[in-house]
N, C-alpha and C. Protein backbone atom coordinates (compact mmCIF):
# COMPACT_ATOMS: atom_id res chain seq x y z
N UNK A 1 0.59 52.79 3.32
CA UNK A 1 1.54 51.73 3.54
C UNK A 1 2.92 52.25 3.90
N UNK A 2 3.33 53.23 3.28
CA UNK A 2 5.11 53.66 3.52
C UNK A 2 4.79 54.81 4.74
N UNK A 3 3.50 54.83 5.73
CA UNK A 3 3.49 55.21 7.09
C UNK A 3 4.60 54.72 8.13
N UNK A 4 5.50 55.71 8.72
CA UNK A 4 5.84 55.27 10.21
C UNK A 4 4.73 54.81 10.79
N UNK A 5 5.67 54.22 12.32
CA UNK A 5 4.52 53.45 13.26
C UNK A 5 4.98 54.35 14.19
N UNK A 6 4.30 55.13 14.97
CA UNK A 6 4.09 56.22 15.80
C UNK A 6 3.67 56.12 17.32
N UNK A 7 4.41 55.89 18.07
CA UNK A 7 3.58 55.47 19.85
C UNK A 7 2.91 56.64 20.28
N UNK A 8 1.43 56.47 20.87
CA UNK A 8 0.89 57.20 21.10
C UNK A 8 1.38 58.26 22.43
N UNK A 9 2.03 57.26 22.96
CA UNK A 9 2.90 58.25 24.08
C UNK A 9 4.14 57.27 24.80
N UNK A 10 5.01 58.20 25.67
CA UNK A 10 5.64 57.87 25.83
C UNK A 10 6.08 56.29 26.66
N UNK A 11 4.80 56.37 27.49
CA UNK A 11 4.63 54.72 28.15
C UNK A 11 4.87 53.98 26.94
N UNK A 12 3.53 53.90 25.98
CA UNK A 12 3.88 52.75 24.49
C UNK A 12 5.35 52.64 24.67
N UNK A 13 5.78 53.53 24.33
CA UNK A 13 7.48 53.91 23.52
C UNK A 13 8.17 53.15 24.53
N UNK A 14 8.26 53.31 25.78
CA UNK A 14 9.25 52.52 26.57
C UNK A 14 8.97 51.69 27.32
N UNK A 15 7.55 50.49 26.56
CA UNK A 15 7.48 49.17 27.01
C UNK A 15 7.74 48.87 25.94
N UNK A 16 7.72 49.29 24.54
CA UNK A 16 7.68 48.30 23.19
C UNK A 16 9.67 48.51 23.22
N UNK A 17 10.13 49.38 23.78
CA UNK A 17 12.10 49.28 23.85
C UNK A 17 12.25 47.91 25.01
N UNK A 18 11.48 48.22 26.40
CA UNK A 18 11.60 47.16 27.59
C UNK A 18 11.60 46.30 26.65
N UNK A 19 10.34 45.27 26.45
CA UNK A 19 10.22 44.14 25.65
C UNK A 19 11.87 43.81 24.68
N UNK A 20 12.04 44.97 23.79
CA UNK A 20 13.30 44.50 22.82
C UNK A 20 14.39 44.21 23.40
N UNK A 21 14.23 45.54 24.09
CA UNK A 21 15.75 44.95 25.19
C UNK A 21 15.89 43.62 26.49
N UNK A 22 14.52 43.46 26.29
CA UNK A 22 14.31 42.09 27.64
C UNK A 22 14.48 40.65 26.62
N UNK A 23 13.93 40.87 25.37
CA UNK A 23 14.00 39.37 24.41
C UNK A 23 15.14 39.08 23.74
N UNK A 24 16.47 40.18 23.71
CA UNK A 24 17.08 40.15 22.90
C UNK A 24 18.50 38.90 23.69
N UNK A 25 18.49 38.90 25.08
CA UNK A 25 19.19 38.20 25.75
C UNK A 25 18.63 36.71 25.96
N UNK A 26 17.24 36.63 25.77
CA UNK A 26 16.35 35.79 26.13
C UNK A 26 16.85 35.16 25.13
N UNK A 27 16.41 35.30 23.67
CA UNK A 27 16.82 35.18 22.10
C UNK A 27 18.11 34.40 22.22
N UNK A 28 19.32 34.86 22.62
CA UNK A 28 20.77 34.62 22.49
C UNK A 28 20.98 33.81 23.42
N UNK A 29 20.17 34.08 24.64
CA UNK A 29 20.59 32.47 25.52
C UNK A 29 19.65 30.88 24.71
N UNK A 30 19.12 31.26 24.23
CA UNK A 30 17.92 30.06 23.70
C UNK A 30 18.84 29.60 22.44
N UNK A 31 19.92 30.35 21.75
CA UNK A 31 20.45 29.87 20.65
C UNK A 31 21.46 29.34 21.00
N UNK A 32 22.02 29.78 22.26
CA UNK A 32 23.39 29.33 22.73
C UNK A 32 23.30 27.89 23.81
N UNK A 33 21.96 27.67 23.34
CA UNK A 33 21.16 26.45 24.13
C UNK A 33 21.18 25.40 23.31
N UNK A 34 20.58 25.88 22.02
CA UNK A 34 20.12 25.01 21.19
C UNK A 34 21.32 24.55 20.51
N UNK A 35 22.87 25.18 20.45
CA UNK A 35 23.54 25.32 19.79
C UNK A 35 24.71 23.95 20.01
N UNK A 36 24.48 23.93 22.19
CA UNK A 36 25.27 23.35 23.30
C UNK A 36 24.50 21.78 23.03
N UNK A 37 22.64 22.05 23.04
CA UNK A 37 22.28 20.95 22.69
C UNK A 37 22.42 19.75 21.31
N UNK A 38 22.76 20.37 20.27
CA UNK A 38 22.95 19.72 19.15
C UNK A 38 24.08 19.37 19.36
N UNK A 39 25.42 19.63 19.73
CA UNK A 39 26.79 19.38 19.64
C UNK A 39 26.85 18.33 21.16
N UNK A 40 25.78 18.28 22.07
CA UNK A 40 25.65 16.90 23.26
C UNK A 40 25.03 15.82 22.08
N UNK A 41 24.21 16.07 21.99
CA UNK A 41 23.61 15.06 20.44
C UNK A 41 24.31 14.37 19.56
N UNK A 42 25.05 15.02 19.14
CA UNK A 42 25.96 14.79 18.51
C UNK A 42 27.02 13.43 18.95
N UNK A 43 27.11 14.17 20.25
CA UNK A 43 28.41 12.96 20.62
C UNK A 43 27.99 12.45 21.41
N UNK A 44 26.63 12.06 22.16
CA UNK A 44 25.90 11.04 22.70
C UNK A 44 26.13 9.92 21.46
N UNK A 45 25.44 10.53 20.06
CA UNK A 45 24.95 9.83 19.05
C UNK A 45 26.68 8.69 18.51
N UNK A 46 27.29 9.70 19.06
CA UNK A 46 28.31 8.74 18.15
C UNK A 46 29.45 7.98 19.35
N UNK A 47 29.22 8.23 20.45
CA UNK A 47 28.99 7.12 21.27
C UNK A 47 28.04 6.33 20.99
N UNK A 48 27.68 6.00 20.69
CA UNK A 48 26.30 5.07 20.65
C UNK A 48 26.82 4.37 19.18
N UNK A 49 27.51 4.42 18.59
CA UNK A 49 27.90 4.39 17.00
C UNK A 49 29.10 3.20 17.50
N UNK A 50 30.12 3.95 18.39
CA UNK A 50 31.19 3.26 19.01
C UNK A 50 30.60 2.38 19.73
N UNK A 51 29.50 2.14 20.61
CA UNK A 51 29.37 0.91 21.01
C UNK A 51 28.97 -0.20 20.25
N UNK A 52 28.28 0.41 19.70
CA UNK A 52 27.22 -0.40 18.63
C UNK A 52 28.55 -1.36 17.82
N UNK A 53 29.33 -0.84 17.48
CA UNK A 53 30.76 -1.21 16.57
C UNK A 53 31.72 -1.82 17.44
N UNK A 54 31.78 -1.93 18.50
CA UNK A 54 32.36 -2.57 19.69
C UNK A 54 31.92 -3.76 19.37
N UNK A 55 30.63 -3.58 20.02
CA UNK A 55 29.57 -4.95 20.10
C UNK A 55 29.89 -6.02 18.51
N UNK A 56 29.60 -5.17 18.12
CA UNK A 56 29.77 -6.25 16.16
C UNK A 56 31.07 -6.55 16.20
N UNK A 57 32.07 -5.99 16.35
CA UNK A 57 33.67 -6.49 16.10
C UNK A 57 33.83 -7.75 17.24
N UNK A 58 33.27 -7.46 18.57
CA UNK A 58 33.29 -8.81 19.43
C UNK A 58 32.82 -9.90 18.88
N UNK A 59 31.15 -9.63 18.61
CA UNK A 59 30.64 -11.14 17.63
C UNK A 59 31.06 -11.68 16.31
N UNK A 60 32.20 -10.86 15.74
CA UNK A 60 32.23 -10.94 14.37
C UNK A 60 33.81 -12.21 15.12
N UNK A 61 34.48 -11.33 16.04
CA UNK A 61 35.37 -11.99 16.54
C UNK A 61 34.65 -13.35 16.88
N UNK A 62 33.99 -13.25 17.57
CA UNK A 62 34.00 -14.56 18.39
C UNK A 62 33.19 -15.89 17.14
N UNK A 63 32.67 -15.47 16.24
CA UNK A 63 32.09 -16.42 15.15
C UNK A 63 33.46 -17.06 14.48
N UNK A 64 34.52 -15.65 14.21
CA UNK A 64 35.46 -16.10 13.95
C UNK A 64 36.11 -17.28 14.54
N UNK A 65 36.38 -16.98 15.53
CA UNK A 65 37.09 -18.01 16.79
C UNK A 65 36.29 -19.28 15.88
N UNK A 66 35.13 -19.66 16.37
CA UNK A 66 34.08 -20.26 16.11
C UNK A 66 34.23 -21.58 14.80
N UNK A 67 34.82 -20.67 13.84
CA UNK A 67 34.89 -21.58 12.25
C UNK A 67 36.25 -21.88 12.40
N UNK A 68 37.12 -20.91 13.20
CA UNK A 68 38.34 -22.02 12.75
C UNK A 68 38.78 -22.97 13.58
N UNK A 69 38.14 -22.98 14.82
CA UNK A 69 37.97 -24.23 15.49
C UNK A 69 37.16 -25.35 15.07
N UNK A 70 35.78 -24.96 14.14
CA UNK A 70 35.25 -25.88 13.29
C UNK A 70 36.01 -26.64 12.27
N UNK A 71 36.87 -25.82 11.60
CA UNK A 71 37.81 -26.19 10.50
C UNK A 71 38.94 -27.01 11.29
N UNK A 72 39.68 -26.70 12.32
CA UNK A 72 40.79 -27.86 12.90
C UNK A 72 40.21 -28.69 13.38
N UNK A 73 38.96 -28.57 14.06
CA UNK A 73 38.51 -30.33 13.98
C UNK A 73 37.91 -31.55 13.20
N UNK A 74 37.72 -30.69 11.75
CA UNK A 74 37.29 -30.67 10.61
C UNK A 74 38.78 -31.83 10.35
N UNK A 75 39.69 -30.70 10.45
CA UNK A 75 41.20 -31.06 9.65
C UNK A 75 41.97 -32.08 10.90
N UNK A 76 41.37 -31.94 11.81
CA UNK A 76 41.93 -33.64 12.55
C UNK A 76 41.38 -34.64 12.79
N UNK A 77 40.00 -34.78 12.09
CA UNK A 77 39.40 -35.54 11.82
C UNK A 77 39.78 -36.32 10.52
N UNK A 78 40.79 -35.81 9.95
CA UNK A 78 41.14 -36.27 8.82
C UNK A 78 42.51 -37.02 8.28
């Protein structure tokens, strides 16, 4: 078990470095992807928060409107 790992020759040895040195950029662009994508997510999501809250403050408005025009004709009816 506490064996080195030993390439049988020198080809092994400098495709198993190629590979490290070919994934290691691969690796860092895929995080700097995932990183760009969560933080678009993010503020898609909360756009979507702001409209959503747009939308409710209009209807909340306009119900408003709504009762106290119910109530002054309420109160000149009287």
């Amino acid at each position: 078990m506490g064996k080195n790992f030993k390439f049988s020759s020198i080809g092994a040895r400098l495709t198993f470095w190629f590979f490290i040195i070919a994934l290691l950029p691969l690796i860092m662009v895929n995080i700097a992807i995932y990183i760009h994508m969560v933080d678009s997510m993010k503020v898609s999501l909360f756009h979507r928060l702001e409209a959503v809250r747009d939308i409710e403050v209009a209807e909340l408005n306009r119900r408003l409107k709504e009762r106290t025009s119910d109530i002054r004709t309420i109160a000149d009816d009287n």
